[in-house]
Protein backbone atom coordinates (compact mmCIF):
# COMPACT_ATOMS: atom_id res chain seq x y z
CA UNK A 1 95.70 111.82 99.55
CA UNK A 2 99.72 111.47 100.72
CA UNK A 3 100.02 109.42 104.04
CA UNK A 4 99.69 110.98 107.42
CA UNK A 5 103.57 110.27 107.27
CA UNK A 6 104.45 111.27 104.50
CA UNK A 7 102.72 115.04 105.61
CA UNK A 8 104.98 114.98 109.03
CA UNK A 9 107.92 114.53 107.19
CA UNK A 10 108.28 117.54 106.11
CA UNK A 11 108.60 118.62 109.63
CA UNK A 12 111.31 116.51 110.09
CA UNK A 13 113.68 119.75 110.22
CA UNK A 14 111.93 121.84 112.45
CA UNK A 15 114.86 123.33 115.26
CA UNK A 16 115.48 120.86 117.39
CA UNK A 17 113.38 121.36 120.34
CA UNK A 18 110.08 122.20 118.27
CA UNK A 19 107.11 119.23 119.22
CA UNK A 20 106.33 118.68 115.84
CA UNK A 21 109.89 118.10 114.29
CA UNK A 22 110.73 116.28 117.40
CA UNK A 23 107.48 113.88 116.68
CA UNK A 24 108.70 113.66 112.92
CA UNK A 25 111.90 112.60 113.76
CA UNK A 26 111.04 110.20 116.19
CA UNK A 27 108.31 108.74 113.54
CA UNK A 28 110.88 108.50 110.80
CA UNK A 29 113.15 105.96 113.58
CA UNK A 30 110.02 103.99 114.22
CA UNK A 31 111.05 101.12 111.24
CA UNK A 32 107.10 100.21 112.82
CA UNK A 33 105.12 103.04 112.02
CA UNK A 34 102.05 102.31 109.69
CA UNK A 35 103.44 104.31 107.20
CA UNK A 36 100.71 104.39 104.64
CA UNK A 37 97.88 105.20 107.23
CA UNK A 38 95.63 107.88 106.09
CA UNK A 39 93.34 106.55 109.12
CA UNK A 40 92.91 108.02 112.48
CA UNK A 41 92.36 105.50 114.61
CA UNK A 42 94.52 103.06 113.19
CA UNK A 43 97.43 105.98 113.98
CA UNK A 44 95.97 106.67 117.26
CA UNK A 45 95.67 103.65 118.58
CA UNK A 46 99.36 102.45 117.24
CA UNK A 47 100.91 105.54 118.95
CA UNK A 48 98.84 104.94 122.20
CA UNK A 49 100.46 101.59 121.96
CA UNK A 50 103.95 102.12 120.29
CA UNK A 51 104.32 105.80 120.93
CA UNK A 52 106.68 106.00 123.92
CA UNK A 53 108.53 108.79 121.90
CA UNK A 54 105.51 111.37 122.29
CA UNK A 55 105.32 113.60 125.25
CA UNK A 56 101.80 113.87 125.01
CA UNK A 57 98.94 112.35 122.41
CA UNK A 58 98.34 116.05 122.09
CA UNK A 59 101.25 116.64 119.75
CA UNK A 60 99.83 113.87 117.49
CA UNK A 61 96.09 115.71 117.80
CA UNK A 62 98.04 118.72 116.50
CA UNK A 63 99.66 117.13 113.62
CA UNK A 64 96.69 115.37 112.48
CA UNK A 65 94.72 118.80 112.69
CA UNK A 66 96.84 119.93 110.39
CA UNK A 67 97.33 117.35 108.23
CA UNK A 68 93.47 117.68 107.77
CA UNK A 69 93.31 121.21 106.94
CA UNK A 70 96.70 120.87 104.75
CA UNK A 71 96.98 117.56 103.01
């Protein structure tokens, strides 16, 4: 199974003001983000923490729903 970043990537060039290309984009300039996490919490907790980017945790929820059903 890829990495939960390595899925959002491929949003990375989404229009600009779309939620999901604008999370992609802002995960790619995090040099932090645990970029081989395939776990939940680990990514939950690190953007609860590290995620001043996000607008809302909800955009992450999204993401990972689909990263679920798609990866």
């Amino acid at each position: 199974m890829k990495s939960f970043y390595h899925y959002i990537m491929k949003f990375r060039s989404n229009k600009k003001h779309d939620r999901m290309g604008e999370f992609a984009r802002s995960a790619y300039d995090d040099h932090s983000f645990p970029k081989s996490s395939t776990d939940y919490d680990e990514l939950s907790s690190y953007l609860e923490l590290n995620g001043h980017y996000l607008s809302s945790m909800t955009v992450f929820d999204e993401a990972w729903e689909l990263y679920q059903n798609n990866a």
